[in-house]
PDB file of N, CA and C in Angstrom:
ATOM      1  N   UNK A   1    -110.474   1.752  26.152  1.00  0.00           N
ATOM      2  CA  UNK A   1    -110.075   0.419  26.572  1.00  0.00           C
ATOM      3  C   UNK A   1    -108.601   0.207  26.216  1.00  0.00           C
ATOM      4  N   UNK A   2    -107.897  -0.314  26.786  1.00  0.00           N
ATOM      5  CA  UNK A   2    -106.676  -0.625  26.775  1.00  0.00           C
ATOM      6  C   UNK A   2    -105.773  -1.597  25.772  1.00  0.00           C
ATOM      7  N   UNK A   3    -105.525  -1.430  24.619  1.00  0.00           N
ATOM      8  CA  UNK A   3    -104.548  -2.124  23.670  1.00  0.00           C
ATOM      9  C   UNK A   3    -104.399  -3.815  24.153  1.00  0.00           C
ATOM     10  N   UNK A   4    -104.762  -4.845  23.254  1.00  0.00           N
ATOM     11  CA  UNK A   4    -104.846  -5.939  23.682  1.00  0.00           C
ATOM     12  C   UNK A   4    -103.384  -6.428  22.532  1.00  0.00           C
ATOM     13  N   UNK A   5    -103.020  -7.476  22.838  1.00  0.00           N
ATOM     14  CA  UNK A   5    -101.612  -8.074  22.248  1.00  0.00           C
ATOM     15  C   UNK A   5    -101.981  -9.415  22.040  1.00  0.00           C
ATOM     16  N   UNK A   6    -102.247 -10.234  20.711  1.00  0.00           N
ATOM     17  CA  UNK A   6    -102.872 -11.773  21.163  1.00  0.00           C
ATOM     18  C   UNK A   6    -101.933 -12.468  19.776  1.00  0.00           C
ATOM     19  N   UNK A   7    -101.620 -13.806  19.569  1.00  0.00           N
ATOM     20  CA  UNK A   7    -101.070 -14.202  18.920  1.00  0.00           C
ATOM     21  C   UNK A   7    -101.921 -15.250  18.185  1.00  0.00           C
ATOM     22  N   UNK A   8    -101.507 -15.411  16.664  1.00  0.00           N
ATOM     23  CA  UNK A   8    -102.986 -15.630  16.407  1.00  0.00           C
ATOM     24  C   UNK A   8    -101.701 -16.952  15.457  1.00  0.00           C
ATOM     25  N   UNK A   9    -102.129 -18.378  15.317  1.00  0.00           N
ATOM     26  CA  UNK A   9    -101.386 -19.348  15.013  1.00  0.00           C
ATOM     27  C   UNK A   9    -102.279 -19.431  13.558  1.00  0.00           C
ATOM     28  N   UNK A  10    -101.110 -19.100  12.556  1.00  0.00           N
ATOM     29  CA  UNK A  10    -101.830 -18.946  11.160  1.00  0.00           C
ATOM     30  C   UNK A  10    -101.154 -20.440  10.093  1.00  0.00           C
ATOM     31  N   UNK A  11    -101.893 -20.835   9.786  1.00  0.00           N
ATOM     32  CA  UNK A  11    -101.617 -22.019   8.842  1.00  0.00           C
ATOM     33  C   UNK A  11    -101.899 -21.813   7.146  1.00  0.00           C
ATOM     34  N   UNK A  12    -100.646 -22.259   6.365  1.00  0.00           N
ATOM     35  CA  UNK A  12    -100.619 -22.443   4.902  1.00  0.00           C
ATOM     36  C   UNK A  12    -100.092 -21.130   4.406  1.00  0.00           C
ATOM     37  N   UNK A  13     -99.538 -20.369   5.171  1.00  0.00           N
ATOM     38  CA  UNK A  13     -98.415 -19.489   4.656  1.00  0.00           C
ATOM     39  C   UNK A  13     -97.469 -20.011   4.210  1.00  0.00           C
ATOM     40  N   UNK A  14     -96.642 -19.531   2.913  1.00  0.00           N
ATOM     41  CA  UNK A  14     -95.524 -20.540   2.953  1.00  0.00           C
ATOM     42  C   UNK A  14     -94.608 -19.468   1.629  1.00  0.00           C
ATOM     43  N   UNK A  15     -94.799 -18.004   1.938  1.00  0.00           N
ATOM     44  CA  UNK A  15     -94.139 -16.855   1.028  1.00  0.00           C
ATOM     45  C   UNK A  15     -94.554 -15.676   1.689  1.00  0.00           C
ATOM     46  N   UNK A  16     -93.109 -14.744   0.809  1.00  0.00           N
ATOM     47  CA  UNK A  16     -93.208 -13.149   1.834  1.00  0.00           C
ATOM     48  C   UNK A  16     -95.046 -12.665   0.992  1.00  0.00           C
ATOM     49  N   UNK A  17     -95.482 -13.285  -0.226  1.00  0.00           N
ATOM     50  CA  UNK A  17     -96.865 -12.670  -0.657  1.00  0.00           C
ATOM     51  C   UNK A  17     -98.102 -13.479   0.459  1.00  0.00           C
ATOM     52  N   UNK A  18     -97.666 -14.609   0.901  1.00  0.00           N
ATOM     53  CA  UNK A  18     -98.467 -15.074   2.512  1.00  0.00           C
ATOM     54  C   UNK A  18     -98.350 -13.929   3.135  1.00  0.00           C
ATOM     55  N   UNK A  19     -97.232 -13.470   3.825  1.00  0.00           N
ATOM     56  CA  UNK A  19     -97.038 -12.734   4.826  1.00  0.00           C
ATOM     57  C   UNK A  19     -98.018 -11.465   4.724  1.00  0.00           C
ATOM     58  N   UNK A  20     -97.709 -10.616   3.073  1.00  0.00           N
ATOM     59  CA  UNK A  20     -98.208  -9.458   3.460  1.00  0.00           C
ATOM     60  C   UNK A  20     -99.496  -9.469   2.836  1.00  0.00           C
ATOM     61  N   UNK A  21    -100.050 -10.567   2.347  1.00  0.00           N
ATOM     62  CA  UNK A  21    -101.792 -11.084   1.952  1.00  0.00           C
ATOM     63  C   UNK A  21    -102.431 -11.023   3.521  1.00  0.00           C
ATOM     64  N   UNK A  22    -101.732 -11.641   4.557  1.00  0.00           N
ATOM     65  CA  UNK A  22    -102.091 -11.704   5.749  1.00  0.00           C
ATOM     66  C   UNK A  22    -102.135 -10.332   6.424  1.00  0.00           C
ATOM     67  N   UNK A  23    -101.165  -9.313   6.643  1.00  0.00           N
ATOM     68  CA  UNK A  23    -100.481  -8.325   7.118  1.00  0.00           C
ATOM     69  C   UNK A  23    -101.699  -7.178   6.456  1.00  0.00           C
ATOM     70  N   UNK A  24    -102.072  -7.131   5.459  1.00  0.00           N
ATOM     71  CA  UNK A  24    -102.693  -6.088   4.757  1.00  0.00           C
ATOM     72  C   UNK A  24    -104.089  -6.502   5.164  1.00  0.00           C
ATOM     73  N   UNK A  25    -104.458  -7.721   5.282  1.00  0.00           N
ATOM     74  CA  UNK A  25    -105.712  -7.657   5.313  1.00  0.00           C
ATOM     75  C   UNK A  25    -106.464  -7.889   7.032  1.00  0.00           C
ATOM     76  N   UNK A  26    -105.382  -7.793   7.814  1.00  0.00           N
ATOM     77  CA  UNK A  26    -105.330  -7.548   9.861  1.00  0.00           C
ATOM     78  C   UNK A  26    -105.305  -6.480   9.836  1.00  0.00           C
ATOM     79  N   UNK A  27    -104.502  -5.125   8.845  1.00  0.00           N
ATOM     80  CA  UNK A  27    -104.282  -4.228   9.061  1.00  0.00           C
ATOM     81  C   UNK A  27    -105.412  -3.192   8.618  1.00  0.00           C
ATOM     82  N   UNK A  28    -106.079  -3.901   7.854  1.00  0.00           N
ATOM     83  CA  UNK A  28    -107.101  -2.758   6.912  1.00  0.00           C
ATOM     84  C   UNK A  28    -108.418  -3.078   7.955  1.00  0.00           C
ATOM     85  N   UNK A  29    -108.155  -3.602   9.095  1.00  0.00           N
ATOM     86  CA  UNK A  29    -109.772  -3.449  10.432  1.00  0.00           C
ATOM     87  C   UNK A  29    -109.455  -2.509  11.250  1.00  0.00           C
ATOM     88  N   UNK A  30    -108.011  -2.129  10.998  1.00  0.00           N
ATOM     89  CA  UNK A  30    -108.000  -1.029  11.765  1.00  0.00           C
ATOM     90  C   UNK A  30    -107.225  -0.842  13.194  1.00  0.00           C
ATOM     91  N   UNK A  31    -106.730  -2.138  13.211  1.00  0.00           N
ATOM     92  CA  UNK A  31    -105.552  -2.642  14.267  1.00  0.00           C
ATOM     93  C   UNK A  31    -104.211  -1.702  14.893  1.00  0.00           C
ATOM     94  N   UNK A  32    -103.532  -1.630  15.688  1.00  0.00           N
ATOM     95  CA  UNK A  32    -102.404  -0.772  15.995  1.00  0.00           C
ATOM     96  C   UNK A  32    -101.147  -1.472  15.193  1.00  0.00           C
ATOM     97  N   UNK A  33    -101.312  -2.757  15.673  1.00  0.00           N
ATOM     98  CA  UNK A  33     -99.881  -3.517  14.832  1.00  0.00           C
ATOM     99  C   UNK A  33    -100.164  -4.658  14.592  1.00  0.00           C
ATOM    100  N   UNK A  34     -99.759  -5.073  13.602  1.00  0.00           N
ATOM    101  CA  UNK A  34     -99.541  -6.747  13.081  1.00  0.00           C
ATOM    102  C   UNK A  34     -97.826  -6.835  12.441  1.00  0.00           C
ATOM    103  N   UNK A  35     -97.547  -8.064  13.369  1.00  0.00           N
ATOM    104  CA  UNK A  35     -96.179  -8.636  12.764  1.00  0.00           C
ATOM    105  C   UNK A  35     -96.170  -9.887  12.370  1.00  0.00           C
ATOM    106  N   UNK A  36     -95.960 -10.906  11.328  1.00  0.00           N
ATOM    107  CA  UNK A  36     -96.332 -11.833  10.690  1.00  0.00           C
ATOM    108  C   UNK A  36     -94.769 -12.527  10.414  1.00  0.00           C
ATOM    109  N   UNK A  37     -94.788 -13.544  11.564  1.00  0.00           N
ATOM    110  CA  UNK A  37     -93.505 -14.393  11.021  1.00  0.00           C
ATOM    111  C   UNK A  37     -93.888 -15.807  10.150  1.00  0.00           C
ATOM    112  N   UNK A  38     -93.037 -15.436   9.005  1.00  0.00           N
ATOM    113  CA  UNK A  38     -93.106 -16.766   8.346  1.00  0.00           C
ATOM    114  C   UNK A  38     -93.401 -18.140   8.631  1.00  0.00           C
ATOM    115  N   UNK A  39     -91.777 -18.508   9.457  1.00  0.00           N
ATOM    116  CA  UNK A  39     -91.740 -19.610   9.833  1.00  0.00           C
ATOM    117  C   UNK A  39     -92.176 -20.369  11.055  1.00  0.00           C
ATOM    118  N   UNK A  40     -92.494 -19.440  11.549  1.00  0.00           N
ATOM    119  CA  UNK A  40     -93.374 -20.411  12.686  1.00  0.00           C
ATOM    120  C   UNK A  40     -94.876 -19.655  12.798  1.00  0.00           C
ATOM    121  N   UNK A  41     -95.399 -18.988  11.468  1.00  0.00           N
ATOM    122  CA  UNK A  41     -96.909 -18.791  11.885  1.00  0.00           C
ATOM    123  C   UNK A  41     -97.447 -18.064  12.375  1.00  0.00           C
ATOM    124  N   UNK A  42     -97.027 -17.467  13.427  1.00  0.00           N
ATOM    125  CA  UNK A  42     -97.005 -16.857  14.495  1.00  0.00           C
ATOM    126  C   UNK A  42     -97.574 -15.119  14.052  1.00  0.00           C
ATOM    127  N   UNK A  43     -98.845 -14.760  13.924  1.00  0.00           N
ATOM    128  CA  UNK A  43     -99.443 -13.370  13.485  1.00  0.00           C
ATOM    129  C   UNK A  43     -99.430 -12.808  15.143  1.00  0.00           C
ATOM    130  N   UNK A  44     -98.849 -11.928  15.197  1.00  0.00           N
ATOM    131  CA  UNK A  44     -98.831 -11.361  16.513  1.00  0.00           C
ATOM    132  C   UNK A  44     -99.581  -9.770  15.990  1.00  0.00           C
ATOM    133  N   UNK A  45    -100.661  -9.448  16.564  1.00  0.00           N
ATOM    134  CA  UNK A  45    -101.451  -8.522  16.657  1.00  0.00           C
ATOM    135  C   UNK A  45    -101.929  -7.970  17.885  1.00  0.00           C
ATOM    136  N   UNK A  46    -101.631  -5.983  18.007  1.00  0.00           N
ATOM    137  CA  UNK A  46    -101.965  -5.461  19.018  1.00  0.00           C
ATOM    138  C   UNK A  46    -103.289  -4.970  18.781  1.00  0.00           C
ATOM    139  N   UNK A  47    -104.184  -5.067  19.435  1.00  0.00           N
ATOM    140  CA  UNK A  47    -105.686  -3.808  18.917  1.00  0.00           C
ATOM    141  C   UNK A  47    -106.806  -3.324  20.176  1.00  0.00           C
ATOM    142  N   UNK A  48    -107.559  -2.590  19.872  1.00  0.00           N
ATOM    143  CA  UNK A  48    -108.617  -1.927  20.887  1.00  0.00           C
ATOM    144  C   UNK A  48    -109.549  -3.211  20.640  1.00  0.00           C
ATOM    145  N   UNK A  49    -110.031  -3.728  21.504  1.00  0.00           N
ATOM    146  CA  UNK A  49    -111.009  -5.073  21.644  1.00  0.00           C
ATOM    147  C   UNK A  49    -112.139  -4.222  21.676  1.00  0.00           C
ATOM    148  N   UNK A  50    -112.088  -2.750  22.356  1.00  0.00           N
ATOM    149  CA  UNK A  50    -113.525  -2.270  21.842  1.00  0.00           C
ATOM    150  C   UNK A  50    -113.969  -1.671  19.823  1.00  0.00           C
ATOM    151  N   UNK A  51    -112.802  -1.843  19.444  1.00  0.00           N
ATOM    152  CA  UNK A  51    -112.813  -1.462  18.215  1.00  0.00           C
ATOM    153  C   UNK A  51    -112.779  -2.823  16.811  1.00  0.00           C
ATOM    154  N   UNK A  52    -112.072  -3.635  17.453  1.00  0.00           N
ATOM    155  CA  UNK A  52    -111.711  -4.854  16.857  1.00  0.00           C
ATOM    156  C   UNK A  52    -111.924  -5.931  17.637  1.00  0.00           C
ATOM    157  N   UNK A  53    -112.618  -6.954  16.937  1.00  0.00           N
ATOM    158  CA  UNK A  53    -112.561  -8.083  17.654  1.00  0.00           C
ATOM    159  C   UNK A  53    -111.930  -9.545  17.000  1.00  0.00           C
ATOM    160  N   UNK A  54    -111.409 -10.532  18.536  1.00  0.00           N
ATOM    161  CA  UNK A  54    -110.595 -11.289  18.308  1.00  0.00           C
ATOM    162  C   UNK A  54    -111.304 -12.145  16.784  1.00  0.00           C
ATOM    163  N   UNK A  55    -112.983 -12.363  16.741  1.00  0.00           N
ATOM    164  CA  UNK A  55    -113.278 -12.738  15.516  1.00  0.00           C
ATOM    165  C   UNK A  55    -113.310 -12.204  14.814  1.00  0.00           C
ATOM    166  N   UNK A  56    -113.275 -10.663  14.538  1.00  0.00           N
ATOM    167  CA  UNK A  56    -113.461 -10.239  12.639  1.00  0.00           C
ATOM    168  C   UNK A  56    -111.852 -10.553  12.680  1.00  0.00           C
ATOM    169  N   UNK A  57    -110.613 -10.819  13.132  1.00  0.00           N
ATOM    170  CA  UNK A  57    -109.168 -10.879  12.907  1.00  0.00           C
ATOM    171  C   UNK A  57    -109.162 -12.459  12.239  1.00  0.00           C
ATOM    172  N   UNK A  58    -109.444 -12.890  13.088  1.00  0.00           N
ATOM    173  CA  UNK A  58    -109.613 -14.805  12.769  1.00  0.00           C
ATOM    174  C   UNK A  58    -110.623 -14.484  11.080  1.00  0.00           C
ATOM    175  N   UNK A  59    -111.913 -14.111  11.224  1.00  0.00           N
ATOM    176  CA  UNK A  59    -112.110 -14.221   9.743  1.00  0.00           C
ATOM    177  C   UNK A  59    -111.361 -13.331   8.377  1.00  0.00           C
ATOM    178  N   UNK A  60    -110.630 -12.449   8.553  1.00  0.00           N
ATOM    179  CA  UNK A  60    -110.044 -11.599   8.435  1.00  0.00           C
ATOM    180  C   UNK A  60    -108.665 -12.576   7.422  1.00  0.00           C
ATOM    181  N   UNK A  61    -108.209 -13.645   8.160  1.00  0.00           N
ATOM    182  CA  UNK A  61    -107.105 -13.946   7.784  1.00  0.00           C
ATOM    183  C   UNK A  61    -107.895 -15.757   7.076  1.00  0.00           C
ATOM    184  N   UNK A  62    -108.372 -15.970   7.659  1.00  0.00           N
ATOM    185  CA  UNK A  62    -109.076 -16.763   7.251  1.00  0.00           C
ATOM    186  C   UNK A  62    -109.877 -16.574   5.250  1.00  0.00           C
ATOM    187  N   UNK A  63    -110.288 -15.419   5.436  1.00  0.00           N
ATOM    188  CA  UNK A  63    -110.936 -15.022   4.112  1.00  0.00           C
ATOM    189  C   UNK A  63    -109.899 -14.717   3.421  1.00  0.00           C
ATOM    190  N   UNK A  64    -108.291 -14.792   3.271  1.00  0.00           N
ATOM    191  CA  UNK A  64    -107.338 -14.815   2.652  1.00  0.00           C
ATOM    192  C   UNK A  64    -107.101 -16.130   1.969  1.00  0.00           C
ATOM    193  N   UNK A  65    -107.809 -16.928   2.666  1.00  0.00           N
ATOM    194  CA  UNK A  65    -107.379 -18.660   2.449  1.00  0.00           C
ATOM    195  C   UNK A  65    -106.183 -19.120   3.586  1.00  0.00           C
ATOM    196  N   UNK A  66    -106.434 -18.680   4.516  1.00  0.00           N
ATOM    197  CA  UNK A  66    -105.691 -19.319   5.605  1.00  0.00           C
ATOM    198  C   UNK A  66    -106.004 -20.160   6.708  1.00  0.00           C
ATOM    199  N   UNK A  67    -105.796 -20.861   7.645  1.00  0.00           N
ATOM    200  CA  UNK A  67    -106.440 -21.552   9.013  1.00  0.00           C
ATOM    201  C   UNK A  67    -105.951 -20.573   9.799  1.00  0.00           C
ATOM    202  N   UNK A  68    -106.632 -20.381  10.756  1.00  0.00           N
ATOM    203  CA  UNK A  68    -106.356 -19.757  12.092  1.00  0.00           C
ATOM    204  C   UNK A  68    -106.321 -21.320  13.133  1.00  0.00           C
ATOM    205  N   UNK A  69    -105.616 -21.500  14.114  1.00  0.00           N
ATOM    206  CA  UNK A  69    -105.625 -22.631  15.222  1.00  0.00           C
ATOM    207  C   UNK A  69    -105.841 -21.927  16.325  1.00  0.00           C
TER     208      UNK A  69
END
């Protein structure tokens, strides 16, 4: 299946230990890429939708102590 690209609007980050609390724990499901901008939230993640799905990512960042929108 073909590499999906989705942007995932993350709330209550507010440090580079947000960023890579977030970054480490998108990355350890097994994803191609995660890029995590600070200031506007913005978790941009590429992945196999047959391998990963858009919900284990959402709980994923969520079980960090974050909101997903």
């Amino acid at each position: 299946m073909a590499a999906k690209t989705q942007v995932f609007k993350v709330g209550g980050m507010s440090c580079n230990h947000c960023v890579n609390a977030v970054k480490s724990a998108v990355s350890a499901l097994g994803v191609d890429d995660v890029d995590v901008e600070l200031k506007s939230g913005n978790v941009t993640v590429s992945y196999d939708p047959g391998k990963v799905t858009e919900e284990a990512i959402k709980k994923a960042i969520e079980e960090e102590g974050y909101t997903v929108e």
